[in-house]
Protein backbone atom coordinates (compact mmCIF):
# COMPACT_ATOMS: atom_id res chain seq x y z
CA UNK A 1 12.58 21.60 -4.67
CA UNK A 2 9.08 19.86 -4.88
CA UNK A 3 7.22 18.86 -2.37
CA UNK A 4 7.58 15.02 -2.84
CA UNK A 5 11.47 15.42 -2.15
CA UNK A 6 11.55 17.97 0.63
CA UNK A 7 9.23 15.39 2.43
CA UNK A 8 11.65 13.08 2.34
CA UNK A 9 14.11 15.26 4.59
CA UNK A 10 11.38 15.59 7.46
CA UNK A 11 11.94 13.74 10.29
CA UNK A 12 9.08 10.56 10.77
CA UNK A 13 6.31 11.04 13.74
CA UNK A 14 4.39 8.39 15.48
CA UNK A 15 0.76 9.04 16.30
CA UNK A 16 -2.62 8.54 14.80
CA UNK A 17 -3.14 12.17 14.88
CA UNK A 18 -2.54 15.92 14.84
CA UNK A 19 -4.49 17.98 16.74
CA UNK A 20 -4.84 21.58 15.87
CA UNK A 21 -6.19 24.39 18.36
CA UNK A 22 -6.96 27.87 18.75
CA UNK A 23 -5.61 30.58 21.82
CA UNK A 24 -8.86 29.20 23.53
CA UNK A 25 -7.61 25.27 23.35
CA UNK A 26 -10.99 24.96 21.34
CA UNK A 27 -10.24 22.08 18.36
CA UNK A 28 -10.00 23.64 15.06
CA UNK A 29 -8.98 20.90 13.00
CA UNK A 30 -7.11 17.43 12.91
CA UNK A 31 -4.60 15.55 10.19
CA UNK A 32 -4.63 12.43 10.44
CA UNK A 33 -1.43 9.65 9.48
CA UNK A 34 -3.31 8.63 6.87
CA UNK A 35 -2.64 7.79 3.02
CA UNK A 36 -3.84 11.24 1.54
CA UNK A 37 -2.81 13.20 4.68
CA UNK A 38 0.08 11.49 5.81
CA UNK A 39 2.69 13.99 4.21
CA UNK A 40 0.26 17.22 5.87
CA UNK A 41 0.35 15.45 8.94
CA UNK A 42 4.39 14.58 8.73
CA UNK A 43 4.66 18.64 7.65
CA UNK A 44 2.93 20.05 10.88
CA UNK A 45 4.36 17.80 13.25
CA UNK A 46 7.45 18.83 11.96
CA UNK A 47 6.85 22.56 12.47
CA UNK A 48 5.00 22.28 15.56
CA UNK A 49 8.34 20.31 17.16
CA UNK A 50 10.70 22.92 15.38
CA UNK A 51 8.50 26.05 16.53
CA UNK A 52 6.66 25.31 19.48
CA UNK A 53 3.04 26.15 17.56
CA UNK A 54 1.77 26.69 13.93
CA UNK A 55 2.56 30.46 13.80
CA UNK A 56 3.61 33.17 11.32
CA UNK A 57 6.92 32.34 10.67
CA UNK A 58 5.53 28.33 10.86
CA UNK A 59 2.97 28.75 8.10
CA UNK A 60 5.75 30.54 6.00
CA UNK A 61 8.07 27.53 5.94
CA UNK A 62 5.34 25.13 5.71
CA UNK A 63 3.97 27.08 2.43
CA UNK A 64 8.06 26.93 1.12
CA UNK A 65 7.82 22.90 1.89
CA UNK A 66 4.43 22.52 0.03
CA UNK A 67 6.03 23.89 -2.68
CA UNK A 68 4.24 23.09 -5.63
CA UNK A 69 0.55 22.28 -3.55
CA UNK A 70 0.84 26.20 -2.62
CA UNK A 71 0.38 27.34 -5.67
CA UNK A 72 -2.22 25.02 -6.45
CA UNK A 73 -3.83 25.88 -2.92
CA UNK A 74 -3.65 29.70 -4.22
CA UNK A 75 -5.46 29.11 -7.00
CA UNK A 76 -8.30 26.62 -6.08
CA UNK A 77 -9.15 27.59 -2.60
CA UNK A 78 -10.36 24.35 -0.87
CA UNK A 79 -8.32 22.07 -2.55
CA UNK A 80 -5.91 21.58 0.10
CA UNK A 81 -7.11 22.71 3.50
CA UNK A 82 -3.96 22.05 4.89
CA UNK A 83 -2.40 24.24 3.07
CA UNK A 84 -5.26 26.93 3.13
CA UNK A 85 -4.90 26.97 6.89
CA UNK A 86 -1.21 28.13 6.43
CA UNK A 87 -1.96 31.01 4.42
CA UNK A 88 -4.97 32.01 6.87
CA UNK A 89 -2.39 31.87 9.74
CA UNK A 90 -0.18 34.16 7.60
CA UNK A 91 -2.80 36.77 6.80
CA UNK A 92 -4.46 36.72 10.40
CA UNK A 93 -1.30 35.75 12.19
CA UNK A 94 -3.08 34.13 14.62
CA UNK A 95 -1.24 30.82 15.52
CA UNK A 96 -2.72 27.50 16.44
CA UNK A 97 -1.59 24.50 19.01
CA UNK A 98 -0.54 21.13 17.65
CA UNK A 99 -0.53 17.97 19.25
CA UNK A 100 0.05 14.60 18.31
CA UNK A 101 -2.77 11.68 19.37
């Protein structure tokens, strides 16, 4: 399924924000609601409610919902930090904390 339609079957999250954090509660990144990151930020709110933090098995349904983006990601890093972030949290396996702000 592509990305554009899995989206679609994500649940909706209020917030201006997502905060991401490291073990230390240091801020590694944020996605904001925003055109252009909207659909990152819908994606990691949605696996931060269904698995408590962006972890292993996290990134690995994350990479399955970015569908076609992954591949992309995998072949340009850089292009989609969003999706590079997964696939560093799959090779170190160390998760992060999300929040919505």
């Amino acid at each position: 399924m592509k990305f554009a339609d899995t989206l679609k079957t994500l649940p909706e999250f209020a917030g201006e924000k997502l905060v991401l954090t490291d073990a230390a509660g240091v801020e590694v990144a944020t996605i904001a609601n925003a055109p252009g990151t909207a659909g990152s930020f819908r994606v990691y709110a949605h696996l931060a409610q269904q698995y408590g933090a962006i972890n292993v098995e996290a990134a690995a349904e994350g990479l399955a919902i970015f569908a076609e983006h992954t591949e992309d990601a995998s072949m340009h890093p850089g292009k989609h930090p969003n999706i590079d972030r997964l696939i560093a949290i799959m090779t170190t396996g160390s998760p992060l904390n999300a929040r919505i702000a």
